[in-house]
N, C-alpha and C. Protein backbone atom coordinates (compact mmCIF):
# COMPACT_ATOMS: atom_id res chain seq x y z
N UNK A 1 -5.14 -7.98 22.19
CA UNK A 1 -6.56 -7.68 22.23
C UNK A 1 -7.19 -8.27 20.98
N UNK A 2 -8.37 -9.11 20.96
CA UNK A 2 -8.88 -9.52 19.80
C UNK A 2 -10.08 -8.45 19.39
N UNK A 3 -9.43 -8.07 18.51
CA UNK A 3 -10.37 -6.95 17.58
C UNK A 3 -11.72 -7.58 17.10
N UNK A 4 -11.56 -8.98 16.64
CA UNK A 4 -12.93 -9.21 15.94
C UNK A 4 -14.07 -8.90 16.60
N UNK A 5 -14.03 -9.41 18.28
CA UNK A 5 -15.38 -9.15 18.81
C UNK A 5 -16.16 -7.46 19.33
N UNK A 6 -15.50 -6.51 18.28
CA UNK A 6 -15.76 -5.15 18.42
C UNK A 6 -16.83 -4.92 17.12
N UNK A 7 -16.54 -5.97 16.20
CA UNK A 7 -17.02 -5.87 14.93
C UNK A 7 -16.82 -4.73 14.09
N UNK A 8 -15.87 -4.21 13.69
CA UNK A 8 -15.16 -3.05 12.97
C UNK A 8 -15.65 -2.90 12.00
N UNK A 9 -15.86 -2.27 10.93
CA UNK A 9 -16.21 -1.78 9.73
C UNK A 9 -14.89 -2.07 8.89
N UNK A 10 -15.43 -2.51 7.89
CA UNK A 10 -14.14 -2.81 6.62
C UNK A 10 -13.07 -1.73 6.91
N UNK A 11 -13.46 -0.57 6.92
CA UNK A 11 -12.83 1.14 6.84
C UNK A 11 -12.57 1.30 8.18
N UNK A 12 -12.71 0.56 9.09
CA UNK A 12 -11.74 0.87 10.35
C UNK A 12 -11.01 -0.04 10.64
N UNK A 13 -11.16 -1.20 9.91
CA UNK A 13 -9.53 -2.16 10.36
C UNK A 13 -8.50 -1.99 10.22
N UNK A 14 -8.23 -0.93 9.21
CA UNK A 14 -6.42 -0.67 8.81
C UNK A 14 -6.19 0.11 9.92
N UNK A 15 -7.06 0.69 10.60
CA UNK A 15 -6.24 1.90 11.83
C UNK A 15 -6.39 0.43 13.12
N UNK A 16 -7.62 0.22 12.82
CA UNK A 16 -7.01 -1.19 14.29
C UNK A 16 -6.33 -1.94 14.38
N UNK A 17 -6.49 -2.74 13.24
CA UNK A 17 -5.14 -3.25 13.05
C UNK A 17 -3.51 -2.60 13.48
N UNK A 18 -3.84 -1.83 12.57
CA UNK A 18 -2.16 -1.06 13.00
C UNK A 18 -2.30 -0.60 14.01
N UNK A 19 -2.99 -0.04 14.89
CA UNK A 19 -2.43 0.53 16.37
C UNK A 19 -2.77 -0.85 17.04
N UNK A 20 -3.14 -1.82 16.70
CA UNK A 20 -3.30 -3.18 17.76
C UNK A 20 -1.91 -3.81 17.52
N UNK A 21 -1.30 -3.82 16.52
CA UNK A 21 0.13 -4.23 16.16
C UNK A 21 1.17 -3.31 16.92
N UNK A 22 0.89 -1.96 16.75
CA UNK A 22 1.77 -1.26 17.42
C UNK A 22 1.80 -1.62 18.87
N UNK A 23 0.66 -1.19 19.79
CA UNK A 23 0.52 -1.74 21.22
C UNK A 23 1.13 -2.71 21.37
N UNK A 24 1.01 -3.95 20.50
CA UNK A 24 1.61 -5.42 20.91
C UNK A 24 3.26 -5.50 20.97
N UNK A 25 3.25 -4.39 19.93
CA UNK A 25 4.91 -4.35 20.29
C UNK A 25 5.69 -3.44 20.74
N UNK A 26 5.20 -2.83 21.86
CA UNK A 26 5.47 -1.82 22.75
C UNK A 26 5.71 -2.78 24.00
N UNK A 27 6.69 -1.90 24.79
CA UNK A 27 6.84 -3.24 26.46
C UNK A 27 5.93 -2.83 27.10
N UNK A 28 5.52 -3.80 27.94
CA UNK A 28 4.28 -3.22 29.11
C UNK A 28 3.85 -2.10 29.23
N UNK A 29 5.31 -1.38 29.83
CA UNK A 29 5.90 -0.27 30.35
C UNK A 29 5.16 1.13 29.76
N UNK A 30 5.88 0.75 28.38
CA UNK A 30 5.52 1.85 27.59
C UNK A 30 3.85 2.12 26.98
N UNK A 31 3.29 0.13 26.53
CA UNK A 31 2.11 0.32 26.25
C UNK A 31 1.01 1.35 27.38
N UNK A 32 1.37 0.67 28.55
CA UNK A 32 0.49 1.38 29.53
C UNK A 32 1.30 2.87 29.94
N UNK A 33 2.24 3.37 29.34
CA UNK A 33 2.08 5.02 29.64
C UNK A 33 1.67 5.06 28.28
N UNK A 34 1.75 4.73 27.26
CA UNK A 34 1.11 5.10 26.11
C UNK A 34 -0.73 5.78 26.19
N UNK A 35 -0.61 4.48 26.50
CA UNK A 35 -2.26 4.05 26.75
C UNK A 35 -3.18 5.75 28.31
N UNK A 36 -2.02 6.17 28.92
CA UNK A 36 -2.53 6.32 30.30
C UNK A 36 -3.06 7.77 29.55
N UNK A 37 -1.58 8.52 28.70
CA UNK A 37 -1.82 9.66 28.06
C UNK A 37 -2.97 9.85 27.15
N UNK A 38 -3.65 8.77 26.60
CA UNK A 38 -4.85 8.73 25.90
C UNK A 38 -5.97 8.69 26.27
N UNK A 39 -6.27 7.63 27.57
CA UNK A 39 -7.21 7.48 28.57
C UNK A 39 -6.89 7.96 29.78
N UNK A 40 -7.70 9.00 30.29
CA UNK A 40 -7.35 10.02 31.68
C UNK A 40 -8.52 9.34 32.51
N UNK A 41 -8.57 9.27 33.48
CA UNK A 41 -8.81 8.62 34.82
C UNK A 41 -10.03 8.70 34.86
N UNK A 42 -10.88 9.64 34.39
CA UNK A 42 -12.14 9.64 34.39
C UNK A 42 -12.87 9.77 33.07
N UNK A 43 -12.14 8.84 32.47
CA UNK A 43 -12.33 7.91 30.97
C UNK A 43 -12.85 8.95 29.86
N UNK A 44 -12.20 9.82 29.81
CA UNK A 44 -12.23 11.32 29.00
C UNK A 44 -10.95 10.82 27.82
N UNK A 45 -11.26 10.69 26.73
CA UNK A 45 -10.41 10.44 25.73
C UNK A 45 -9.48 11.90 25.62
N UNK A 46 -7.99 11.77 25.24
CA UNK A 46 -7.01 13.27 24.58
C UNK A 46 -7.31 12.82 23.23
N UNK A 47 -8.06 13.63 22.44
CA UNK A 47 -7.74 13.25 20.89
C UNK A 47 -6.82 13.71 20.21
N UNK A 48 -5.87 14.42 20.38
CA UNK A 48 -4.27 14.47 19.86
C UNK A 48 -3.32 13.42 20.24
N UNK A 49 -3.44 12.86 21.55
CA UNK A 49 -2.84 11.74 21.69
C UNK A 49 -3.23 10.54 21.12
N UNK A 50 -4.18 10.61 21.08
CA UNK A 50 -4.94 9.23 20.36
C UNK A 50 -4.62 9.56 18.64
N UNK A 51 -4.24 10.55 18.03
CA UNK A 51 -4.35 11.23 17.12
C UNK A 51 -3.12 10.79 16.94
N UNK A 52 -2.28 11.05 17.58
CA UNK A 52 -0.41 10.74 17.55
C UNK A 52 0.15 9.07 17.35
N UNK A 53 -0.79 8.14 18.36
CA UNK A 53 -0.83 6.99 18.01
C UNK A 53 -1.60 6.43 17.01
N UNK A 54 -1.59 6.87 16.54
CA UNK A 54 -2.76 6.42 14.73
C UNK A 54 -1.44 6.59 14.38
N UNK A 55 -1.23 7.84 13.99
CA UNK A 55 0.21 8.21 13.18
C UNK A 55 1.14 7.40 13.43
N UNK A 56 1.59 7.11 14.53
CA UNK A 56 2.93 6.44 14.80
C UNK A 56 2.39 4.97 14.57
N UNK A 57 1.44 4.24 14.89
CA UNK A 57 1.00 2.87 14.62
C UNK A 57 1.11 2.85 12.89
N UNK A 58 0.35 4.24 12.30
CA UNK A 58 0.65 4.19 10.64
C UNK A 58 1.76 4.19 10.31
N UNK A 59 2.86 4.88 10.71
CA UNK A 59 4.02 4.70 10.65
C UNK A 59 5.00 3.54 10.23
N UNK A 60 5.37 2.77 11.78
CA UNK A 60 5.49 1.18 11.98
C UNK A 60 4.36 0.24 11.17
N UNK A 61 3.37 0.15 10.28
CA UNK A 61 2.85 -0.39 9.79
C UNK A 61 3.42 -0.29 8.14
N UNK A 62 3.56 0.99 8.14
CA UNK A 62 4.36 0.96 6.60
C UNK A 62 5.30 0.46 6.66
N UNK A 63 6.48 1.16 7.73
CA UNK A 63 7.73 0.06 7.58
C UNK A 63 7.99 -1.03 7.55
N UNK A 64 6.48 -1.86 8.35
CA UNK A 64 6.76 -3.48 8.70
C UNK A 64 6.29 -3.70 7.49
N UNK A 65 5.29 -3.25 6.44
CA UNK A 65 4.85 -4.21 5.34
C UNK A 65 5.53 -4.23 4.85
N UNK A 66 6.84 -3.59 4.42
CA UNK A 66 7.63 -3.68 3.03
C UNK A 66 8.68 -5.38 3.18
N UNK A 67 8.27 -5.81 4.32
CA UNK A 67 8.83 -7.04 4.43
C UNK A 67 7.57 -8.31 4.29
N UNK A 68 6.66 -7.79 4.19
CA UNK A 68 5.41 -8.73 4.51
C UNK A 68 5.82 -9.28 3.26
N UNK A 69 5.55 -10.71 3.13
CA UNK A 69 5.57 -12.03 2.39
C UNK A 69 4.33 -11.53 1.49
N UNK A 70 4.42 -11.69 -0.45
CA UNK A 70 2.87 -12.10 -1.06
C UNK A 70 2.30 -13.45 -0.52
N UNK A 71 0.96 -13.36 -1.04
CA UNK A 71 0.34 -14.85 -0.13
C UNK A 71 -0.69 -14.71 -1.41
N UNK A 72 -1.67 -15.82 -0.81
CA UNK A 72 -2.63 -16.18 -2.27
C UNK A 72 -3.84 -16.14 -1.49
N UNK A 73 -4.48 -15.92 -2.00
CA UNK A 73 -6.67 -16.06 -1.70
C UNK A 73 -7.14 -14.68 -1.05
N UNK A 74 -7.31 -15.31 -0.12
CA UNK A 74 -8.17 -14.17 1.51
C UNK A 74 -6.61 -13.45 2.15
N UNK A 75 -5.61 -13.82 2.28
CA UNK A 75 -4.57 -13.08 3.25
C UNK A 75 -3.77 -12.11 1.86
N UNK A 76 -3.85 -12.60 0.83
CA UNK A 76 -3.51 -11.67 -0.25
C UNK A 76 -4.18 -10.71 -0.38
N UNK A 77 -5.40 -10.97 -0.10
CA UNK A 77 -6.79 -9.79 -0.10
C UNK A 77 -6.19 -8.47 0.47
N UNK A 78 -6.08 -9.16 2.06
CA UNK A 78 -6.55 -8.06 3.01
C UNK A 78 -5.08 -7.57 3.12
N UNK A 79 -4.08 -8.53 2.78
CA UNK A 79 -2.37 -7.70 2.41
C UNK A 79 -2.54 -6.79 1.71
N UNK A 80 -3.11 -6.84 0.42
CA UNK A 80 -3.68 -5.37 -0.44
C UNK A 80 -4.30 -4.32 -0.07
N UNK A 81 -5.33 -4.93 0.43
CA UNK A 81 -6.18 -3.57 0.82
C UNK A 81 -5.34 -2.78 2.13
N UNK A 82 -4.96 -3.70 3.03
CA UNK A 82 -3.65 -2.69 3.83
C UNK A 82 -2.82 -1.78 3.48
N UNK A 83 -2.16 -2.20 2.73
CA UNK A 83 -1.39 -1.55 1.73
C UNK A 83 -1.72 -0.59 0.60
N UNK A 84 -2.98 -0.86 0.40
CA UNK A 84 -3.32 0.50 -0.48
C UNK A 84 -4.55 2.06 0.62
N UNK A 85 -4.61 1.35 1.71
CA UNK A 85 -5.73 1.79 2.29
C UNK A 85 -4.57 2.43 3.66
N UNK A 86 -3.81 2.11 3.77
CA UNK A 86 -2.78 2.98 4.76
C UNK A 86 -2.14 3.72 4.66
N UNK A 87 -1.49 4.37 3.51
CA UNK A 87 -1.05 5.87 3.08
C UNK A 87 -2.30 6.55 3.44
N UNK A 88 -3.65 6.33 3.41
CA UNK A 88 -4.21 7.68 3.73
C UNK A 88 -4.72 7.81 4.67
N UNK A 89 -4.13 6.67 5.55
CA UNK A 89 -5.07 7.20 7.00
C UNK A 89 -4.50 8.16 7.81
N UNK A 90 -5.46 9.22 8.24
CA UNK A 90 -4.68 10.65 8.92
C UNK A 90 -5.50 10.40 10.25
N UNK A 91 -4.64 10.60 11.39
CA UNK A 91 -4.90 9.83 12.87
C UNK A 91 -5.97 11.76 13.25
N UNK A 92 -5.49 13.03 12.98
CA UNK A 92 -6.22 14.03 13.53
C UNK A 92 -8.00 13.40 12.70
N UNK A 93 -7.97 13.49 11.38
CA UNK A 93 -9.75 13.12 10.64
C UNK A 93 -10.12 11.52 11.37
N UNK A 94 -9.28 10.77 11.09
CA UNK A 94 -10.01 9.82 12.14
C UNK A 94 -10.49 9.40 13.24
N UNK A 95 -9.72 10.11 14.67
CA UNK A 95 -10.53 10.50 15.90
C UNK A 95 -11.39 11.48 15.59
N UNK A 96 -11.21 12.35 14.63
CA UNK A 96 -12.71 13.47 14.73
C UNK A 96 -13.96 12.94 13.80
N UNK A 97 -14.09 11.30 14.19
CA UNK A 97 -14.84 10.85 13.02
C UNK A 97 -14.90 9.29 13.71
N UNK A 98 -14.12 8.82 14.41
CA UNK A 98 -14.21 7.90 15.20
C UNK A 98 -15.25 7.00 15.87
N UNK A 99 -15.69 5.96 15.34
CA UNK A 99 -16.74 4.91 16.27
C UNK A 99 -16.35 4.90 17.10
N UNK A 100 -18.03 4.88 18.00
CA UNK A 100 -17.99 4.30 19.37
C UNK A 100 -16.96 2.87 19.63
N UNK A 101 -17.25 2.18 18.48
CA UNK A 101 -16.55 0.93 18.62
C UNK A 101 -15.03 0.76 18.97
N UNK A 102 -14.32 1.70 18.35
CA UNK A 102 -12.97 2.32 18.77
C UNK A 102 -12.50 3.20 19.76
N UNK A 103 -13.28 4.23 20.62
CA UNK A 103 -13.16 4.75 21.51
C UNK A 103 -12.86 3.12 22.64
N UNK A 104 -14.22 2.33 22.34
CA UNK A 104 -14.31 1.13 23.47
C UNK A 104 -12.79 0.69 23.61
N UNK A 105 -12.65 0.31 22.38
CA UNK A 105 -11.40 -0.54 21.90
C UNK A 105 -10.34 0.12 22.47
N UNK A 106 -9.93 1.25 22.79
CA UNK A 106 -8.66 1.99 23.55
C UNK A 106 -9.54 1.90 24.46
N UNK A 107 -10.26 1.91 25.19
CA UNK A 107 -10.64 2.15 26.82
C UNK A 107 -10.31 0.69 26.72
N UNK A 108 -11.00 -0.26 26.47
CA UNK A 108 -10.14 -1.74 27.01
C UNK A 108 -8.85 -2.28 27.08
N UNK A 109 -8.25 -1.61 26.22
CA UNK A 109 -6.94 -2.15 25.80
C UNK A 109 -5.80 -1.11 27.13
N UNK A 110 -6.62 0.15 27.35
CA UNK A 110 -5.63 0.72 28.97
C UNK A 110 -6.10 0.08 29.50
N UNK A 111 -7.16 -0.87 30.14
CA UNK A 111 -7.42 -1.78 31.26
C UNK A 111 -6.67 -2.43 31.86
């Protein structure tokens, strides 16, 4: 899913990012029961489930950076700010605080 054309806020890319990384590396299978438990049929968000995948996308995002390569300019940038800006993301305060722009972003991505 390309995140850019949602236009995110500086302060919501580390959670999109990481649950867009997580999804991508989930099998079909699992993305779409992932996805089904979050989005219910008559497009009613669970915010504990959606709450659970923040966490677990934060999760797998810490573990994968500790291998991430340093880099130089703009990708050094935003390697930092990932990394200092993802220990505190808590998946329950961020769905209870959540853009429209991100609700969209999980309703498209179960599509």
């Amino acid at each position: 899913m390309n995140i850019e054309k949602y236009g995110f806020e500086r302060s919501d890319l580390v959670v999109v990012t990481a649950v867009n990384a997580y999804l991508k590396n989930l099998t079909p299978e699992a993305r779409t029961e992932t996805l089904s438990e979050i989005v219910k049929q008559d497009g009613v968000i669970d915010g504990p489930a959606l709450a659970a995948l923040i966490e677990n996308a934060k999760a797998a995002a810490m573990i994968s950076s500790e291998a991430w390569q340093p880099g130089e300019g703009e990708y050094q940038k935003a390697l930092s700010f990932i990394q200092e800006q993802l220990p505190a993301v808590d998946g329950k305060k961020y769905v209870a605080g959540m853009p429209k722009k991100f609700i969209q972003y999980i309703k498209d991505c179960a599509r």
